[in-house]
Structures are given as C-alpha cells and as structure tokens.
C-alpha atoms as a PDB file:
ATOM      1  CA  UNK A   1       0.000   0.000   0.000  1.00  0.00           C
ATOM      2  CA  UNK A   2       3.036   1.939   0.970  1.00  0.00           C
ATOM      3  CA  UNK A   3       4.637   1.857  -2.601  1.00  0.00           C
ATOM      4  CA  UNK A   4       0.983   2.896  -4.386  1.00  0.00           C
ATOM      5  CA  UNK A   5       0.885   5.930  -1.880  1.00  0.00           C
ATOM      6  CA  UNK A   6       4.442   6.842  -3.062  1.00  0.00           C
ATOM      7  CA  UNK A   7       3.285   6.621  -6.896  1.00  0.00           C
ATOM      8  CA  UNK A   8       0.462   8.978  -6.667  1.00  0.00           C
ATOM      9  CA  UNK A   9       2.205  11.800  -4.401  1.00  0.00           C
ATOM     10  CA  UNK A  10       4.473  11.813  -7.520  1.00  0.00           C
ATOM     11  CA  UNK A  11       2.563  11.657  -9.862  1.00  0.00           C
ATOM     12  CA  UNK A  12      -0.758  14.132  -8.949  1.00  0.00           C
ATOM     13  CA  UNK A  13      -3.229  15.339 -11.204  1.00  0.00           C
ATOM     14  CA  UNK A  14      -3.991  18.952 -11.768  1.00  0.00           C
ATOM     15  CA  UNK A  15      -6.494  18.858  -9.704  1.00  0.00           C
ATOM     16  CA  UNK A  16      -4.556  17.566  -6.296  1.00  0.00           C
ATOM     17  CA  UNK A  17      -2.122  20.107  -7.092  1.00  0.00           C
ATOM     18  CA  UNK A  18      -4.547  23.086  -7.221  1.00  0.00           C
ATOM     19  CA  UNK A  19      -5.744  21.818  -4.377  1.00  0.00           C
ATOM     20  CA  UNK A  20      -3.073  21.569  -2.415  1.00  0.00           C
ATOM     21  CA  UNK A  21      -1.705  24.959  -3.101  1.00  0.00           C
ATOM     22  CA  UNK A  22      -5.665  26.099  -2.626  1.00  0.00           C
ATOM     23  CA  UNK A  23      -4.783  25.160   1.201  1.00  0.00           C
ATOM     24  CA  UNK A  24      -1.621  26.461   1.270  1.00  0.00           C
ATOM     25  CA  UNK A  25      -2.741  28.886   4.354  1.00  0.00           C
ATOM     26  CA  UNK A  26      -4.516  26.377   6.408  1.00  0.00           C
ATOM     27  CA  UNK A  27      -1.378  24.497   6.220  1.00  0.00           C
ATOM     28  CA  UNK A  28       0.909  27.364   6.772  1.00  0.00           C
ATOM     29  CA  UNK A  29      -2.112  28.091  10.204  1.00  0.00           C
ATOM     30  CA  UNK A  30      -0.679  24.437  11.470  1.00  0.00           C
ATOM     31  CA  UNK A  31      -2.766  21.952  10.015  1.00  0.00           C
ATOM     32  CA  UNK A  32      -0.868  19.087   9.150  1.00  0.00           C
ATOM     33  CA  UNK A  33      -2.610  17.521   5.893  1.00  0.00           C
ATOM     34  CA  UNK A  34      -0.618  14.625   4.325  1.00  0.00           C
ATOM     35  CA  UNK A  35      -0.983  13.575   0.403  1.00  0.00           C
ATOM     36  CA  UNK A  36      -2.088  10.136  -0.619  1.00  0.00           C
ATOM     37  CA  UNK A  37      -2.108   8.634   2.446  1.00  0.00           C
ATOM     38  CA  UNK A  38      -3.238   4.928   3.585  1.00  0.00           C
ATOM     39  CA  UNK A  39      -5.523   4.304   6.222  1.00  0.00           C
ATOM     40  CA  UNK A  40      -6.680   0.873   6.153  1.00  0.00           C
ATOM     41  CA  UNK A  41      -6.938  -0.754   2.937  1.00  0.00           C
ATOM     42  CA  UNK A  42      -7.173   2.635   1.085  1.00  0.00           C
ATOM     43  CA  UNK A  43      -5.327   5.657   0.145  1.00  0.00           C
ATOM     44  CA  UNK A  44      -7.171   8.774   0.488  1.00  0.00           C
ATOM     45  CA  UNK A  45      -5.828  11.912  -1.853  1.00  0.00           C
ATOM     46  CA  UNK A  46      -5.423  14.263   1.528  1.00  0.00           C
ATOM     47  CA  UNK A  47      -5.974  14.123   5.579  1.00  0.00           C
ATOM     48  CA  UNK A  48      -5.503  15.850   8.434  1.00  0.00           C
ATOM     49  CA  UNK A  49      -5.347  13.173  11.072  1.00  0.00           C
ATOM     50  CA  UNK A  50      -6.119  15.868  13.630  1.00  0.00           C
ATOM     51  CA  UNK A  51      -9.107  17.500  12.453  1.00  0.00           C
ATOM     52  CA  UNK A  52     -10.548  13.541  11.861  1.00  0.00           C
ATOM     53  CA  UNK A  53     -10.876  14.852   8.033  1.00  0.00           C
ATOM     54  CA  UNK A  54     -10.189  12.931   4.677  1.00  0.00           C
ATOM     55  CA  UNK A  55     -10.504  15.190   1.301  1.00  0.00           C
ATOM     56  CA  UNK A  56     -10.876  13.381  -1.801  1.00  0.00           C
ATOM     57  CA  UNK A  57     -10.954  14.770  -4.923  1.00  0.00           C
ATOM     58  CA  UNK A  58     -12.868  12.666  -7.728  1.00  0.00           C
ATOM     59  CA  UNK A  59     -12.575  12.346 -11.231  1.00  0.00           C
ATOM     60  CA  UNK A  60     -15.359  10.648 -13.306  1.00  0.00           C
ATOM     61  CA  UNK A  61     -14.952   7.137 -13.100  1.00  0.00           C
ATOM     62  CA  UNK A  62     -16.409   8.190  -9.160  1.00  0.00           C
ATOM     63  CA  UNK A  63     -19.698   8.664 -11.054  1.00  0.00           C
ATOM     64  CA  UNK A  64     -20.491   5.684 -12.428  1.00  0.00           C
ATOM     65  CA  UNK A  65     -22.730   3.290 -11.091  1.00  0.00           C
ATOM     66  CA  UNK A  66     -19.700   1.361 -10.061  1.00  0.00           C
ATOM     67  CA  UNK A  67     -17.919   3.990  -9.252  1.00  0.00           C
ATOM     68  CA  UNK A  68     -20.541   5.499  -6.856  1.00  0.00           C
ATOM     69  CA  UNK A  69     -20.931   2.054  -5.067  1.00  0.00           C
ATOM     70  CA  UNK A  70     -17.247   1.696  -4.070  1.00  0.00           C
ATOM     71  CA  UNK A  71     -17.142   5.089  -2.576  1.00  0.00           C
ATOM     72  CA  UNK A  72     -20.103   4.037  -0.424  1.00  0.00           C
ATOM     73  CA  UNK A  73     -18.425   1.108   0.996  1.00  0.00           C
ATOM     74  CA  UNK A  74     -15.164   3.455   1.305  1.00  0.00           C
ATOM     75  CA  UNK A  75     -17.236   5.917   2.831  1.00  0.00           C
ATOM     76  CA  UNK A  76     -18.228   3.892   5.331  1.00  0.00           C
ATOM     77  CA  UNK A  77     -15.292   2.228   6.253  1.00  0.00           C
ATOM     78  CA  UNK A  78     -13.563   5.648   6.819  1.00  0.00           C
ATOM     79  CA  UNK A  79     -16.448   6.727   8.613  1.00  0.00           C
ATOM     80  CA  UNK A  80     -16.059   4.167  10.922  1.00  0.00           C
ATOM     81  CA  UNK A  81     -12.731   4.656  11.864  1.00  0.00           C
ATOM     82  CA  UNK A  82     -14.063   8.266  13.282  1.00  0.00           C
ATOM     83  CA  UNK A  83     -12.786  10.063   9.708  1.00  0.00           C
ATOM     84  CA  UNK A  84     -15.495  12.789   7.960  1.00  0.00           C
ATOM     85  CA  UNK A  85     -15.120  12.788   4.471  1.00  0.00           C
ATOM     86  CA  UNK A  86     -15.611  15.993   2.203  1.00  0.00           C
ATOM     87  CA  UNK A  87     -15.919  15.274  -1.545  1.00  0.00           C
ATOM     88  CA  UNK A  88     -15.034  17.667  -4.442  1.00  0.00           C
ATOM     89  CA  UNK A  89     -14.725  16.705  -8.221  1.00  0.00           C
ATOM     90  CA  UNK A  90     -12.121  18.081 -10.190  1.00  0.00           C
ATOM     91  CA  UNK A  91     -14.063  20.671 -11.927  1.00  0.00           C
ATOM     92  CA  UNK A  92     -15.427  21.913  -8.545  1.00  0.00           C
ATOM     93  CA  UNK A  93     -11.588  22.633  -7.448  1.00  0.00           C
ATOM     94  CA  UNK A  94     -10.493  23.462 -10.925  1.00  0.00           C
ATOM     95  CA  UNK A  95     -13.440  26.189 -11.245  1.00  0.00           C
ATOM     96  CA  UNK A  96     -14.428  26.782  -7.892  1.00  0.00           C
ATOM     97  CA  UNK A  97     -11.561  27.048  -5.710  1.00  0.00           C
ATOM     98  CA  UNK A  98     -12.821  29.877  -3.387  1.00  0.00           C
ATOM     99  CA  UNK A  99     -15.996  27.750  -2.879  1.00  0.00           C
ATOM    100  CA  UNK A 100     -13.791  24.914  -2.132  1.00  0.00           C
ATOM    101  CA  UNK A 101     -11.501  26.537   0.482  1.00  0.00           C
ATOM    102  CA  UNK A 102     -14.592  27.933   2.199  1.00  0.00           C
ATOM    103  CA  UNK A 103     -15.901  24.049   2.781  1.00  0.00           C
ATOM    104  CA  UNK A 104     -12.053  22.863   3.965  1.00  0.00           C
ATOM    105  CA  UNK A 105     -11.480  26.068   6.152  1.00  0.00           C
ATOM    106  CA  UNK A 106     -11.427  24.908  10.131  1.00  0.00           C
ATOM    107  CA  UNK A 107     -13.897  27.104  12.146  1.00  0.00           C
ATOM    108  CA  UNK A 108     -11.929  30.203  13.890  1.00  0.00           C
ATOM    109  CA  UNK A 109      -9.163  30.088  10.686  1.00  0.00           C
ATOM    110  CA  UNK A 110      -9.220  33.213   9.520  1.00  0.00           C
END
C-alpha cells in the first residue's frame, strides 16, 4: 500500500495540485494535511489526522454506477474509523476554488 501511496504523491493530477496549493494557508495556520495517504486498505488523496478529516478529490470514473458504489463502501469504512469525508470533483476545485476553500477552512481560521 506503501509503494501505491508513493506513486500517486508523484505523480498528482492537476487537480490535487490546485488543491493543495488552494490550502496552502490552512497548512501554513498548522494543520498538518498529508498527500495520498493509507488508512486501512485505502489511500485517500489528503488528511488531516487531527481534524478527523479525509478530502478526496474525484474524477469521473467516481460517477459511475460502479464507481458510486465503491465510494459508499469506502465511505463507510472511513467513517467508521471516526474520519469525515468531504468530496469535491475536479471541476469543482479546478473552477471553484474559493468555494472549495470555504468548505475545507477549520472554524476560527481566519
């Protein structure tokens, strides 16, 4: 699991990297978040294990019927192990940014 978490920090797509500079100042405020992390069996695109908080950011193949079923059962599992999970697609991060940060923002960060 180790070695696919490795692969996708170096190789992100757009989106992860618009998103990770879009949180550049709640990182720079002190919260940790770590890129393609595992937790479990998966390996979510960002967390801060502090704030309990897993931020994935989905391309389409998370909208198919298939798709949409798998992240259910992911859903849950992360759930479970105490973990909210706030979903954006890459057009909402791409487009949307401000939006975006608003959702991520901790209460009190200013």
């Amino acid at each position: 699991m180790s070695e696919l978490a490795k692969k996708l920090r170096r190789q992100p797509t757009p989106s992860e990297v618009s998103f990770w500079r879009l949180i550049h100042p709640i990182r720079q405020a002190g919260w940790h978040f770590r890129k393609q992390a595992p937790i479990g069996r998966y390996v979510v695109d960002f967390v801060c294990h502090s704030a309990r908080l897993i931020v994935e950011i989905d391309g389409d193949s998370h909208y198919s019927e298939a798709g949409i079923a798998r992240d259910g059962v992911r859903t849950a599992l992360l759930n479970g192990e105490g973990y909210r999970i706030l979903r954006f697609t890459n057009l909402d991060v791409m487009e949307n940014g401000e939006g975006v940060y608003l959702v991520v923002e901790p209460p009190g960060h200013v």
